[in-house]
C-alpha atoms as a PDB file:
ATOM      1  CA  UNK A   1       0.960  -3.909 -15.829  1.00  0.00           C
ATOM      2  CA  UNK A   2       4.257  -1.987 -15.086  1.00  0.00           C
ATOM      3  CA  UNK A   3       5.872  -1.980 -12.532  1.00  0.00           C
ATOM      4  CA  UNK A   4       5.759   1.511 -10.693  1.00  0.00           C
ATOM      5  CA  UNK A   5       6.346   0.651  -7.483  1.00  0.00           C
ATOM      6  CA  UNK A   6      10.366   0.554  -5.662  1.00  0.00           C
ATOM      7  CA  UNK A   7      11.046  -1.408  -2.593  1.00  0.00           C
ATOM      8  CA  UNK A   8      10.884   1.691  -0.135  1.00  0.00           C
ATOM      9  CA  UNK A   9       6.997   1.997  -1.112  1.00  0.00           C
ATOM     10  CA  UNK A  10       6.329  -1.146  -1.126  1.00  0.00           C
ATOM     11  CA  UNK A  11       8.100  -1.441   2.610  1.00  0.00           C
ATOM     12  CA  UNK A  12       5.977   1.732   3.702  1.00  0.00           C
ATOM     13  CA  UNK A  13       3.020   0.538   2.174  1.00  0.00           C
ATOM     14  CA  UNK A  14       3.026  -3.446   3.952  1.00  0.00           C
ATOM     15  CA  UNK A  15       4.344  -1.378   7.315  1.00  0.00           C
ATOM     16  CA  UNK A  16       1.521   1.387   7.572  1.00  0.00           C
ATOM     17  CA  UNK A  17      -0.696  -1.976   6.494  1.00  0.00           C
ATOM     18  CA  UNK A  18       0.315  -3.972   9.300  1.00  0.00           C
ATOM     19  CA  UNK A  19       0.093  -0.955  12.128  1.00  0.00           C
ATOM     20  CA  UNK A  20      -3.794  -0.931  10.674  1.00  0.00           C
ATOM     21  CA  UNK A  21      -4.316  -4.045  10.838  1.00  0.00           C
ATOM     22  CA  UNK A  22      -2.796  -4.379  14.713  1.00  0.00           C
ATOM     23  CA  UNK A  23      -4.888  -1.387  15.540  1.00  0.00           C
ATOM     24  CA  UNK A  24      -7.945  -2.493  14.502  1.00  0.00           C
ATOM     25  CA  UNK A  25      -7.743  -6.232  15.621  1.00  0.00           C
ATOM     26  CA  UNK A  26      -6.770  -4.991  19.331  1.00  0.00           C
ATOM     27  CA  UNK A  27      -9.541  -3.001  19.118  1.00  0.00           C
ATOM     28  CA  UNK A  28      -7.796   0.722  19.189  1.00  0.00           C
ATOM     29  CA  UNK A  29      -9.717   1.580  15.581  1.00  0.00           C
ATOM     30  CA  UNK A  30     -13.411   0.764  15.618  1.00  0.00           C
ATOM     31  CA  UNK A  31     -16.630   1.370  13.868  1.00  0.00           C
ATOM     32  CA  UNK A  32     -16.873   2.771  10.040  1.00  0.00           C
ATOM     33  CA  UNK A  33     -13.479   4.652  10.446  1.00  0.00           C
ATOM     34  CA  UNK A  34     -11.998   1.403  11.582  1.00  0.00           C
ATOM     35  CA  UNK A  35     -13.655  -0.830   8.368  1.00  0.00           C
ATOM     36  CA  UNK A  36     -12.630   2.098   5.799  1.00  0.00           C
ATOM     37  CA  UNK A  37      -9.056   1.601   7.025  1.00  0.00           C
ATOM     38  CA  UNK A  38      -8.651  -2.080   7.550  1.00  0.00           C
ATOM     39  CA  UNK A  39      -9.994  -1.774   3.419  1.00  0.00           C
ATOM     40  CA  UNK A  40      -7.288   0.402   2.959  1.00  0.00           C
ATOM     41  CA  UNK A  41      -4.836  -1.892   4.322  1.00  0.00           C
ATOM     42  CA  UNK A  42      -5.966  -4.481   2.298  1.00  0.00           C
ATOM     43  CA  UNK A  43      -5.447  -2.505  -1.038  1.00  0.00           C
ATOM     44  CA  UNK A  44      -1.987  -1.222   0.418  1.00  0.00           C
ATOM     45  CA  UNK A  45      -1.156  -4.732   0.769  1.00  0.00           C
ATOM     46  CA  UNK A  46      -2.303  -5.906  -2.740  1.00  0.00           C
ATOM     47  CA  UNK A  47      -0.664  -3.228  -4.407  1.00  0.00           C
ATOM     48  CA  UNK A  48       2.862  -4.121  -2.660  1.00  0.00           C
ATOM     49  CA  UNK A  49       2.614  -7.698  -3.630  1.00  0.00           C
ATOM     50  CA  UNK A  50       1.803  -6.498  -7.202  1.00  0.00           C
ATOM     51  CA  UNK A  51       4.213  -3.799  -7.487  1.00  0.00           C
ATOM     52  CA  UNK A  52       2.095  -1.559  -9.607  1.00  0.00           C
ATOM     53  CA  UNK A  53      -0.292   1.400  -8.219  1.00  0.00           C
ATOM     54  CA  UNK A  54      -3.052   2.452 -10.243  1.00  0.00           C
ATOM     55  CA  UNK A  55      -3.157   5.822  -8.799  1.00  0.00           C
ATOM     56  CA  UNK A  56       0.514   6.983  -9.886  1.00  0.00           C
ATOM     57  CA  UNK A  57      -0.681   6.329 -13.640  1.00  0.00           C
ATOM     58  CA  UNK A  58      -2.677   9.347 -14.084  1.00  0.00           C
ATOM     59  CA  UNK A  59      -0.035  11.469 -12.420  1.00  0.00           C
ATOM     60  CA  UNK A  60       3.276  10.090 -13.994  1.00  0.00           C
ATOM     61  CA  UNK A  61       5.113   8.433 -10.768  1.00  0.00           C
ATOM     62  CA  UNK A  62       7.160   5.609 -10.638  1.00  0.00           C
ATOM     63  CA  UNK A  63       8.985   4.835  -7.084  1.00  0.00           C
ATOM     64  CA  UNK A  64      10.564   2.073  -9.365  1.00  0.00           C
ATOM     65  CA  UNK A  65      14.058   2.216 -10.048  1.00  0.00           C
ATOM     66  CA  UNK A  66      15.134   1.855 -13.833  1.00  0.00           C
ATOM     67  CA  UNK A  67      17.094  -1.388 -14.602  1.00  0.00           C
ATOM     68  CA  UNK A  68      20.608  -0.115 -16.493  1.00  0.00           C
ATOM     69  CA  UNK A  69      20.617  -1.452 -19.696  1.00  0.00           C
END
């Protein structure tokens, strides 16, 4: 896999995880809406750890800067 993924993504990505994640364990979020975003957290937070984002493949985009070589 390559990496398509910068640090500002991955930052938003792990932030917008967390504020899910606090939401729906102090009980703000609840029921099915709650579960299909807590699932969402958990692939925002998989996909920051990996650095790569199946979704930007199809469309070309890369938040990843290019080394200089």
């Amino acid at each position: 896999m390559k990496k398509n993924m910068g640090s500002t993504d991955r930052l938003i990505r792990l932030s917008v995880a967390a504020i899910i994640a606090i939401l729906f364990f102090t009980g703000k979020i609840t029921g099915t809406m709650g579960i299909v975003l807590l699932v969402l957290a958990v692939v925002f937070v998989l996909t920051s750890f990996l650095n790569f984002c199946p979704l930007y493949l199809p469309f070309g985009i890369s938040t990843h800067r290019k080394d200089k070589s």
